[in-house]
N, C-alpha and C. Protein backbone atom coordinates (compact mmCIF):
# COMPACT_ATOMS: atom_id res chain seq x y z
N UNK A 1 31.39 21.30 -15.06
CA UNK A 1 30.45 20.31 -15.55
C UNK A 1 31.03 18.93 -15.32
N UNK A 2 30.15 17.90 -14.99
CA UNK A 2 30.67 16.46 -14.53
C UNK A 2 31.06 16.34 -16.09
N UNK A 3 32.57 15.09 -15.50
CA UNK A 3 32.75 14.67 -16.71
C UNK A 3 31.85 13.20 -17.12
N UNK A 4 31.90 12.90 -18.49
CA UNK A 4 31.00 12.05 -19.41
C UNK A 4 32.01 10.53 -18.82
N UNK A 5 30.74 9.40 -18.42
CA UNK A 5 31.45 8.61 -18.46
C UNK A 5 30.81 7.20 -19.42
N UNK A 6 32.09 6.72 -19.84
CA UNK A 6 31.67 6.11 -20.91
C UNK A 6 31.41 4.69 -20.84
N UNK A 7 30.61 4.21 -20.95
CA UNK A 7 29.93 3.07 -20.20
C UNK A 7 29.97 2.20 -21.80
N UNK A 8 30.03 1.09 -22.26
CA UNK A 8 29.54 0.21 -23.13
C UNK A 8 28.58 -0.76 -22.80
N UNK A 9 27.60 -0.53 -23.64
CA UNK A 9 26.22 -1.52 -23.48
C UNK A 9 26.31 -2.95 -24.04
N UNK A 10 26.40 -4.07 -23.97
CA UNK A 10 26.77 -4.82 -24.11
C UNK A 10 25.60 -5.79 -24.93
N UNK A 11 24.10 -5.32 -24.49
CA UNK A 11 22.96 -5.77 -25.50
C UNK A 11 22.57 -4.90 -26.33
N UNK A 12 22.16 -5.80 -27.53
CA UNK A 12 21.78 -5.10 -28.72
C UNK A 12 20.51 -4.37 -28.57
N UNK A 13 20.26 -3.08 -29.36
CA UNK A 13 18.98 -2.35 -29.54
C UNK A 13 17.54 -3.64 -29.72
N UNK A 14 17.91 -4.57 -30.20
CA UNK A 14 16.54 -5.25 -30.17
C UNK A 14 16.55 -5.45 -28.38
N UNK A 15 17.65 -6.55 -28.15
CA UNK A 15 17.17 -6.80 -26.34
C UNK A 15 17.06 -6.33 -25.92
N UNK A 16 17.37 -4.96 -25.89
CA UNK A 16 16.33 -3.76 -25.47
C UNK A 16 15.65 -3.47 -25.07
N UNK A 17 14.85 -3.34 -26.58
CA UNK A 17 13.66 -2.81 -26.78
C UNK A 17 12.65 -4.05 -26.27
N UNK A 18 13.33 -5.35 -26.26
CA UNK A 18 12.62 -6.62 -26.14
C UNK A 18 12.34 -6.56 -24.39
N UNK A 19 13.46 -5.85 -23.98
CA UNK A 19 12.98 -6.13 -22.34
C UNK A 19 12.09 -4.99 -21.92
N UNK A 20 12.09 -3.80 -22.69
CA UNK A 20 11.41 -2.67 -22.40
C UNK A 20 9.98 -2.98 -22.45
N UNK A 21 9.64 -3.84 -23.62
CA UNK A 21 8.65 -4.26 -23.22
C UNK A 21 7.73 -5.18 -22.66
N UNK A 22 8.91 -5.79 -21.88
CA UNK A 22 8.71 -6.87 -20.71
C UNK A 22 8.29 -6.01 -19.44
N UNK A 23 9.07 -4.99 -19.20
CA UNK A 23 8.89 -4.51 -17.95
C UNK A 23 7.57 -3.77 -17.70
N UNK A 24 7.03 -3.83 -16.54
CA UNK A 24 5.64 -3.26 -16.25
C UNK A 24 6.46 -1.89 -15.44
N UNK A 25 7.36 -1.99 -14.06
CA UNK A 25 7.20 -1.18 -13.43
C UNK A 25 8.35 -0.45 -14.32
N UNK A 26 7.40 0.83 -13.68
CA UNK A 26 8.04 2.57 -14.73
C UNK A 26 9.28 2.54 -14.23
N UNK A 27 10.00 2.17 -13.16
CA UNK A 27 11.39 2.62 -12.68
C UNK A 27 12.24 1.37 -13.17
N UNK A 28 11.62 0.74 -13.16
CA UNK A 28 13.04 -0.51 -14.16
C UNK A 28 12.68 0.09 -16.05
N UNK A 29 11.99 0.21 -16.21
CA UNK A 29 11.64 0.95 -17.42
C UNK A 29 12.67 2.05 -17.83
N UNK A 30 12.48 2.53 -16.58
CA UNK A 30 13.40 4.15 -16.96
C UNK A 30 15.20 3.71 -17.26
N UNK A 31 15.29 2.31 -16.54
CA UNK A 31 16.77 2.07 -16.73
C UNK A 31 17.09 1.61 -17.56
N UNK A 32 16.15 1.08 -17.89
CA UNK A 32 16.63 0.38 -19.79
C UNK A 32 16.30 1.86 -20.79
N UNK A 33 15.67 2.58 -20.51
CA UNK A 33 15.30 3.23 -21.69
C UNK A 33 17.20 4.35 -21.29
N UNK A 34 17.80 4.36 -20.42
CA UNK A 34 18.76 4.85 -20.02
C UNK A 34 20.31 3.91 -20.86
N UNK A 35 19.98 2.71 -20.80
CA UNK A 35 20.90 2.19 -21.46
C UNK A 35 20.57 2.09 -23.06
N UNK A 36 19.34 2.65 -23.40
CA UNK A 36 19.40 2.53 -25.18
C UNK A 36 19.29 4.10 -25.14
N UNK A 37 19.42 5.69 -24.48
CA UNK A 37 20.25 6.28 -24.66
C UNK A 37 21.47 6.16 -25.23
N UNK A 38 22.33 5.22 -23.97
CA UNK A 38 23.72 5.38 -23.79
C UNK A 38 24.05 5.14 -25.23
N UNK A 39 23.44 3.99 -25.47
CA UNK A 39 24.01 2.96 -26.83
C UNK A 39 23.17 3.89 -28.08
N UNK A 40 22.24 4.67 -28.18
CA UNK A 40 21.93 5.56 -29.08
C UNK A 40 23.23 7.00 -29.62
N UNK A 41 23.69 7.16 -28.25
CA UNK A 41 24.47 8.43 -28.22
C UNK A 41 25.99 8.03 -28.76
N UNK A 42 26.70 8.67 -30.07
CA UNK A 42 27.61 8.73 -30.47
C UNK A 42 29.00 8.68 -29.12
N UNK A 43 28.82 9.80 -28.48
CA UNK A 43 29.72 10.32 -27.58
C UNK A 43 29.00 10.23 -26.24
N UNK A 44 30.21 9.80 -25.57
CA UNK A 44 29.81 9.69 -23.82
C UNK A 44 29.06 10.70 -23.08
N UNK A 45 27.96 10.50 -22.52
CA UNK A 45 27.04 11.06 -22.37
C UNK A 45 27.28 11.39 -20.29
N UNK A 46 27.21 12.64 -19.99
CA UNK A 46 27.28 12.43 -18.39
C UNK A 46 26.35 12.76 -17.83
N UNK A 47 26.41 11.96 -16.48
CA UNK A 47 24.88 12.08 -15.58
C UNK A 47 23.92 13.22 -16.35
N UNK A 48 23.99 13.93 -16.02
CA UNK A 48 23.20 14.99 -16.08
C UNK A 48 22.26 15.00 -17.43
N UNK A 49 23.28 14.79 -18.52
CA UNK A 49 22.58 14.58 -19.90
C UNK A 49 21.91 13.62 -20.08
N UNK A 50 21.91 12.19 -19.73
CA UNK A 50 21.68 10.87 -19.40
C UNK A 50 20.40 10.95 -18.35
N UNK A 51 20.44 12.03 -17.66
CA UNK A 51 18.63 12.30 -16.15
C UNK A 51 17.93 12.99 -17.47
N UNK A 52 18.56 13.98 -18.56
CA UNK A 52 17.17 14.54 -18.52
C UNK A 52 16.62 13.97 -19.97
N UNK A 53 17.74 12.78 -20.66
CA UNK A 53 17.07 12.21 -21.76
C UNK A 53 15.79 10.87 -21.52
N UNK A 54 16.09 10.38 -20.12
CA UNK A 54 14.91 9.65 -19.44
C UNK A 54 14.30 9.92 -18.14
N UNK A 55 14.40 11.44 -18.23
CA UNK A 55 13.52 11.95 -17.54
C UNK A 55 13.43 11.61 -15.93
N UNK A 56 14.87 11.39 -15.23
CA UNK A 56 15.06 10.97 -14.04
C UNK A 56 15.86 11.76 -13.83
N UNK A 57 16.38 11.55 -12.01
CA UNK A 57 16.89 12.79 -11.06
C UNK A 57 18.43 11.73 -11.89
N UNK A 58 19.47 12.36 -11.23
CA UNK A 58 21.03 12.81 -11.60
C UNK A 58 21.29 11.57 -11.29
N UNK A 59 21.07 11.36 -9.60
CA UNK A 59 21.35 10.37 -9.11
C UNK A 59 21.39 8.79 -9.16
N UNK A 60 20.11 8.98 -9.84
CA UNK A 60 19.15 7.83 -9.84
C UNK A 60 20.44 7.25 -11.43
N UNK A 61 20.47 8.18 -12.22
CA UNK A 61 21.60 7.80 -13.28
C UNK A 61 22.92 7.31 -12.63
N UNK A 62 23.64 8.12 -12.03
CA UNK A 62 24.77 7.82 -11.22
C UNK A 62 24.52 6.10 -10.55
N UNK A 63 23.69 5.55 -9.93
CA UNK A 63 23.75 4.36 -8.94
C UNK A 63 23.11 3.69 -10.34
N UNK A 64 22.12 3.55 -11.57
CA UNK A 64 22.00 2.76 -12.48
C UNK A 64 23.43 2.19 -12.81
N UNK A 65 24.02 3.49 -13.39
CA UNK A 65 25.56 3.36 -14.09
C UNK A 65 26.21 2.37 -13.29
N UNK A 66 26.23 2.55 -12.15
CA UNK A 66 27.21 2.33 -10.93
C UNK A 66 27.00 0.60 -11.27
N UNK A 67 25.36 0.07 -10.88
CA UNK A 67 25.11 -1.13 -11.20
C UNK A 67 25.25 -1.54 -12.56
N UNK A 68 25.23 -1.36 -12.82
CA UNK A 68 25.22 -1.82 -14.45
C UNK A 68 27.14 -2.28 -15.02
N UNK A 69 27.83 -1.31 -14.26
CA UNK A 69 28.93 -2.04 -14.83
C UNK A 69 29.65 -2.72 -13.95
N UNK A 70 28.50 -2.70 -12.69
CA UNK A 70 29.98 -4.13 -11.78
C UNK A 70 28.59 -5.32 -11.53
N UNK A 71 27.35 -5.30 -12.26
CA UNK A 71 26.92 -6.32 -12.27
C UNK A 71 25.87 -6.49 -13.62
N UNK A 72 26.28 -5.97 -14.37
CA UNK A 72 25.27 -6.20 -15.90
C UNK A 72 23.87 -6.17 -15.50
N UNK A 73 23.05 -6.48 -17.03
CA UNK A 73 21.56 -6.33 -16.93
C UNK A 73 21.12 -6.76 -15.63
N UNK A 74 21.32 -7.82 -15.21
CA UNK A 74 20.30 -8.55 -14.03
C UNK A 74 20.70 -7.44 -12.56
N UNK A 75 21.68 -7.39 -12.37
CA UNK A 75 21.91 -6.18 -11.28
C UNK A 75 21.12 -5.10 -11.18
N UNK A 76 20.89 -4.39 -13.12
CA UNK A 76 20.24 -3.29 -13.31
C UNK A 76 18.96 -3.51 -12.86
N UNK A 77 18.40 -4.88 -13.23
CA UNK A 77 17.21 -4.95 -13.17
C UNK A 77 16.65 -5.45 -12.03
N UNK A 78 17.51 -6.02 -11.11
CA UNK A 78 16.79 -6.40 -9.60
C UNK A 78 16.43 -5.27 -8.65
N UNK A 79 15.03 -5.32 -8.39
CA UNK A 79 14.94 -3.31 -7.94
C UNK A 79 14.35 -3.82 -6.41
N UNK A 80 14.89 -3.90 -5.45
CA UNK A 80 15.14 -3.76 -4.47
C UNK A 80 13.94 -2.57 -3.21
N UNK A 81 13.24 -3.14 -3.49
CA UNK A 81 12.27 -2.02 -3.04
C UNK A 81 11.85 -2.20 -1.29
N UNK A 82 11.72 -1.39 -0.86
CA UNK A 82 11.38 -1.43 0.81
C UNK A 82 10.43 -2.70 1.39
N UNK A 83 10.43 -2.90 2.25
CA UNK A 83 9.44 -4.16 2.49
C UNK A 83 8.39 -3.49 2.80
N UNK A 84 7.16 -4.46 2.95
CA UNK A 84 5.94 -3.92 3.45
C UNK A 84 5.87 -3.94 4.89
N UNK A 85 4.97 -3.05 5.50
CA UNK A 85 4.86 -2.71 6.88
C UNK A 85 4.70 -4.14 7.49
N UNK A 86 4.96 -4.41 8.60
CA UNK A 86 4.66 -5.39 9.46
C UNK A 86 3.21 -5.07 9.67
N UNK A 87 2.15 -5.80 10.04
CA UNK A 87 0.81 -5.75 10.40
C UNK A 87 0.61 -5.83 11.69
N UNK A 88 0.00 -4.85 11.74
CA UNK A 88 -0.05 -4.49 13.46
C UNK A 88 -0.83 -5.75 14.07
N UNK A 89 -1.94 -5.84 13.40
CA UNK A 89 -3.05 -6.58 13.39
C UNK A 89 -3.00 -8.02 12.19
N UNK A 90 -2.81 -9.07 13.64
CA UNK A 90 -2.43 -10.66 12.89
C UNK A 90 -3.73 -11.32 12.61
N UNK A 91 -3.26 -12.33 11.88
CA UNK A 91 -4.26 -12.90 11.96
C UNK A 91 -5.29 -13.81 12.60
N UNK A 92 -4.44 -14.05 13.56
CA UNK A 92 -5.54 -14.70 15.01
C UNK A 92 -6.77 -13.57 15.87
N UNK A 93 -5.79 -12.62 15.94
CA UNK A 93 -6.56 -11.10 16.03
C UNK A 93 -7.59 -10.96 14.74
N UNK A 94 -7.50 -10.99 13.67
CA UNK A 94 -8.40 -10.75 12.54
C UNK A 94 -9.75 -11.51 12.81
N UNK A 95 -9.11 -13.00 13.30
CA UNK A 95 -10.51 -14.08 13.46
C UNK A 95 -11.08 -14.10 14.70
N UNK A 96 -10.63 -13.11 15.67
CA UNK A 96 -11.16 -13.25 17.00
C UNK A 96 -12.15 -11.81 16.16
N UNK A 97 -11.12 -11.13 15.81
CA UNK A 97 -12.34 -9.51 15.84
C UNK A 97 -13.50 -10.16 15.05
N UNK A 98 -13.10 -11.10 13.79
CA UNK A 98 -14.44 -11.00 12.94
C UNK A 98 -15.49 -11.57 14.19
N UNK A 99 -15.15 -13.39 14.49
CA UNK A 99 -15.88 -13.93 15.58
C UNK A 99 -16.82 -12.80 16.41
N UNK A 100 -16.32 -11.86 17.12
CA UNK A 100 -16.58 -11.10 17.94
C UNK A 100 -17.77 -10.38 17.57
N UNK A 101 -17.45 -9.90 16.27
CA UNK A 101 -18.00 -8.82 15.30
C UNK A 101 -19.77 -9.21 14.37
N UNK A 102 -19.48 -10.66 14.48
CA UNK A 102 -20.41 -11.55 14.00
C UNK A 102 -21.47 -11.84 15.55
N UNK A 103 -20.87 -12.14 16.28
CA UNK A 103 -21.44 -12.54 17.67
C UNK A 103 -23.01 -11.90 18.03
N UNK A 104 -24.15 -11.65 17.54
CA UNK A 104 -25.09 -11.25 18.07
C UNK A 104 -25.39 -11.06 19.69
N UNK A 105 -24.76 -11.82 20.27
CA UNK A 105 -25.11 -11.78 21.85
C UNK A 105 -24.48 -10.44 22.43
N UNK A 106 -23.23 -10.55 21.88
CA UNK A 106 -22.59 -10.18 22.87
C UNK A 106 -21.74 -8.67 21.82
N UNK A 107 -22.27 -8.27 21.26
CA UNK A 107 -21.91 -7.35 20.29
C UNK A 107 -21.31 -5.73 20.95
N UNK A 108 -20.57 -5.50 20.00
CA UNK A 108 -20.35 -3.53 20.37
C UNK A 108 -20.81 -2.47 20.25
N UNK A 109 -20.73 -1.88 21.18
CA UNK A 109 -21.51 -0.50 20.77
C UNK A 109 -20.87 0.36 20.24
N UNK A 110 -19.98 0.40 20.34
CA UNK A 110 -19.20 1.59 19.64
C UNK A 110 -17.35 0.82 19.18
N UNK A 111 -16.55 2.08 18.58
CA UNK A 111 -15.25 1.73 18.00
C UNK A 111 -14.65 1.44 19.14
N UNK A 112 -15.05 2.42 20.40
CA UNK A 112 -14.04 2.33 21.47
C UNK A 112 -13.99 1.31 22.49
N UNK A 113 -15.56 0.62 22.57
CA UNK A 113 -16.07 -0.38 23.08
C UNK A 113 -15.14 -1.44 22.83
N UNK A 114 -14.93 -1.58 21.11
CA UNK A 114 -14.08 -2.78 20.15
C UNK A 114 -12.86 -2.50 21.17
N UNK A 115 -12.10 -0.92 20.68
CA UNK A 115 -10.76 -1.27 21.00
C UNK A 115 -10.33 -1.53 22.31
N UNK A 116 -11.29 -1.14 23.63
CA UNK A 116 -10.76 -1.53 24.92
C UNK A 116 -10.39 -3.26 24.96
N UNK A 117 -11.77 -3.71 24.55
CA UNK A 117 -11.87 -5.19 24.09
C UNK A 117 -10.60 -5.52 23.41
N UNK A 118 -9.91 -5.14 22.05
CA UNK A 118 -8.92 -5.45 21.66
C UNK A 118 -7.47 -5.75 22.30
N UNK A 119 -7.66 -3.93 23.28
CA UNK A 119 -6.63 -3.68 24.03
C UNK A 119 -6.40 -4.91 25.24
N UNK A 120 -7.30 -5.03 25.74
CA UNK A 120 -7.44 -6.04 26.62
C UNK A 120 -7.23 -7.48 26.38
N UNK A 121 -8.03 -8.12 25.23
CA UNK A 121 -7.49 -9.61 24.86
C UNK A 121 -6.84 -9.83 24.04
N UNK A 122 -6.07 -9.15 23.28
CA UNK A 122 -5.11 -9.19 21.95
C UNK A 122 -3.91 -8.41 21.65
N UNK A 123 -4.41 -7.14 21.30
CA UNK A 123 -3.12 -6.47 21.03
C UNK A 123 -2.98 -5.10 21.74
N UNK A 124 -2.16 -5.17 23.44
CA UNK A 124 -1.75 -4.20 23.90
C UNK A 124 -1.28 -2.98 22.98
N UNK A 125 -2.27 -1.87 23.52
CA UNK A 125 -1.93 -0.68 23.45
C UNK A 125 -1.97 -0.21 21.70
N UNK A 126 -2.93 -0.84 21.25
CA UNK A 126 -3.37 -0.33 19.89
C UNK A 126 -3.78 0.88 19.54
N UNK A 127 -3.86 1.65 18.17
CA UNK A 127 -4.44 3.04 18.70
C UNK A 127 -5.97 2.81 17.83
N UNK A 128 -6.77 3.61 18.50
CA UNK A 128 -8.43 3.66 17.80
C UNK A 128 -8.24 4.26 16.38
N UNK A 129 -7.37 4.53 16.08
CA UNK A 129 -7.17 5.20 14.09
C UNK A 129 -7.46 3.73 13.29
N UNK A 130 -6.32 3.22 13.92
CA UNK A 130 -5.48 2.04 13.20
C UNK A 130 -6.87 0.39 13.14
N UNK A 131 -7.36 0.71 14.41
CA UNK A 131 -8.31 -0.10 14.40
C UNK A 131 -9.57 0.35 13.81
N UNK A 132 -10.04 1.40 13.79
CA UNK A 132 -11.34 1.68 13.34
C UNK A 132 -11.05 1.89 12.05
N UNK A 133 -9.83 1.92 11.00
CA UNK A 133 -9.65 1.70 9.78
C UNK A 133 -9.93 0.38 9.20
N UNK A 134 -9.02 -0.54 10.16
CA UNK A 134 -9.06 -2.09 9.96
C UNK A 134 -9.97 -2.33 9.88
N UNK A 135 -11.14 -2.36 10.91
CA UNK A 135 -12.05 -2.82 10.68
C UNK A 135 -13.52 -2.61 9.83
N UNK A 136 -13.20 -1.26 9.54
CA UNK A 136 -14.31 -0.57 8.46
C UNK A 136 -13.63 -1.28 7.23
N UNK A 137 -12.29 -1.43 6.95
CA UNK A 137 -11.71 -1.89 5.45
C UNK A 137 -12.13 -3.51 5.22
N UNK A 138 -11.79 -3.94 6.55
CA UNK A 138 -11.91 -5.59 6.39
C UNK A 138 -13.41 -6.42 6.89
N UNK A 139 -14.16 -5.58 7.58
CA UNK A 139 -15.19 -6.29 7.51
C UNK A 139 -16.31 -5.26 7.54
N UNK A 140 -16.31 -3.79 6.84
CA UNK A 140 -17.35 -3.35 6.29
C UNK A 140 -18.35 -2.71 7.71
N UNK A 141 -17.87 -3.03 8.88
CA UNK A 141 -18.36 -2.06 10.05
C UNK A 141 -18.43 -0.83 10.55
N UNK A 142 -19.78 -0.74 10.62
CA UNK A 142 -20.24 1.10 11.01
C UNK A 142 -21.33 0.75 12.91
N UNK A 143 -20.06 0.97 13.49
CA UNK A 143 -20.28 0.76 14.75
C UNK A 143 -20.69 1.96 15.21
N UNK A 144 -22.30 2.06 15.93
CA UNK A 144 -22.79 3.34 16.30
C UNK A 144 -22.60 3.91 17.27
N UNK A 145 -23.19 4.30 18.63
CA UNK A 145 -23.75 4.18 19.86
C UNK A 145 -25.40 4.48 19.21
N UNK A 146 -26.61 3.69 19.72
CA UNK A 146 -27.63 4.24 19.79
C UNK A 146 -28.13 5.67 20.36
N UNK A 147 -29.29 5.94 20.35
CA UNK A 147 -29.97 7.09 21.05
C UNK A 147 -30.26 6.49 22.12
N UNK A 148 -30.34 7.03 23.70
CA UNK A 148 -30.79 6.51 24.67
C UNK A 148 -32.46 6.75 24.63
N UNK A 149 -32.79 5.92 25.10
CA UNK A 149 -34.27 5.87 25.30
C UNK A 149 -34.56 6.27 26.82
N UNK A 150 -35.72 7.00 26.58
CA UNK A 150 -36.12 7.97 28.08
C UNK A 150 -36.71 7.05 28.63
N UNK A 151 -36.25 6.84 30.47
CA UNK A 151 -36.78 5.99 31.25
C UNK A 151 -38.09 6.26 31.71
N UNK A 152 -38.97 7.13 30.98
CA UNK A 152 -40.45 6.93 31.22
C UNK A 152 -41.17 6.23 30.50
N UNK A 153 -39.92 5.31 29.34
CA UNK A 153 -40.86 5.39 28.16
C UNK A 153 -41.69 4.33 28.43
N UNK A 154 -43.09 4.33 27.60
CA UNK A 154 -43.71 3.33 27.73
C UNK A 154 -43.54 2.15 26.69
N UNK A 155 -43.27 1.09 27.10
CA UNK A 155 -42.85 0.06 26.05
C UNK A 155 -44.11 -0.70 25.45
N UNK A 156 -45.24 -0.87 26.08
CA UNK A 156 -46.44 -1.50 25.34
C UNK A 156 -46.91 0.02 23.96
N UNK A 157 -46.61 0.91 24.47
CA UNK A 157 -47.21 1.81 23.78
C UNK A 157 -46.22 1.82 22.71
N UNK A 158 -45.11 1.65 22.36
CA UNK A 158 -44.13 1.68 21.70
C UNK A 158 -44.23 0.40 20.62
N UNK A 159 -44.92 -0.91 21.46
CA UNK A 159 -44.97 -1.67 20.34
C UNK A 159 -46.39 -1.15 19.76
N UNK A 160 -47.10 -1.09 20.18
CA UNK A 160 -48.38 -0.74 19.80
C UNK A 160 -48.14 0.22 18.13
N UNK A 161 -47.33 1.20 18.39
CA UNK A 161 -47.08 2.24 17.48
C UNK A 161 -46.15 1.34 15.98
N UNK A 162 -45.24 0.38 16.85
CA UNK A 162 -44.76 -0.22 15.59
C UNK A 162 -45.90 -0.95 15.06
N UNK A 163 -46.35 -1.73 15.40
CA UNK A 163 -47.92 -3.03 14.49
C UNK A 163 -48.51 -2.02 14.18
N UNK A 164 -49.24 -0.86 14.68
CA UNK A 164 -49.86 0.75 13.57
C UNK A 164 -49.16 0.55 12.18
N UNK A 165 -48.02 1.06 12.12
CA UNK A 165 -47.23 1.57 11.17
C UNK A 165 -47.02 0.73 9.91
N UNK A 166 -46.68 -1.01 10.34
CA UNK A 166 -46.37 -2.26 9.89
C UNK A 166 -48.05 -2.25 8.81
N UNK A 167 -48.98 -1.68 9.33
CA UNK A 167 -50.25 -2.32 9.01
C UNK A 167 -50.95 -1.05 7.92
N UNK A 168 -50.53 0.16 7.89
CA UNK A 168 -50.83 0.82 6.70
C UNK A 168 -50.07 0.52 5.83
């Protein structure tokens, strides 16, 4: 069994409890509620006992501990989290697609229509997932292909049938 290591908490049960309920995110949460363990528990408490009194993996105790005594609260509490993805899609690209997208003249028929267009004046070698997400999320587009219309059709007779319809 790991041995217990004995850590001294250096803030009182109120600052604590005072920062516990400062904190919003659950994983800086879990580290304070880890150090009013420590300072609850008579006797030195090791990893293991310390994961399952706040309900975290072993480890996650081990690297708290670790921070906490070669850089106090603020160490504990700076949480270091991954950055966000780079955006495939910038924003000069954003205002050409909307432009584009708005354009009555010269409009798309379809997603793939967009992305050759994309591929071609903006951003080499994009994939059709990534774009036909973007652009359903950010500007609300449901790009079709129509039905083809049969080259016999008759077009006077066609309006004819719409002014019918308009007029009951």
């Amino acid at each position: 069994m790991a041995k217990a290591k004995g850590i001294r908490v250096k803030e009182t049960p109120q600052q604590l409890k005072q920062l516990l309920k400062q904190q919003s995110k659950a994983g800086l949460r879990n580290r304070i509620i880890m150090l009013q363990q420590i300072q609850k528990s008579k006797t030195a408490l090791s990893k293991n006992e310390l994961a399952e009194l706040a309900g975290v993996n072993h480890n996650s105790i081990q690297k708290w501990r670790r921070l906490y005594e070669t850089g106090g609260m603020s160490a504990l509490l700076e949480h270091k989290q991954g950055g966000k993805r780079r955006a495939v899609i910038t924003a000069v690209a954003h205002t050409a697609i909307e432009k584009k997208l708005k354009s009555p003249s010269d409009a798309f028929v379809s997603f793939e229509d967009l992305r050759r267009w994309v591929d071609m004046h903006l951003i080499p070698g994009i994939k059709y997932v990534t774009l036909n997400a973007y652009v359903k999320k950010h500007f609300g587009a449901k790009l079709k292909v129509a039905r083809k219309s049969h080259i016999q059709k008759d077009m006077a007779a066609a309006e004819q049938f719409k002014k019918n319809e308009r007029s009951l």
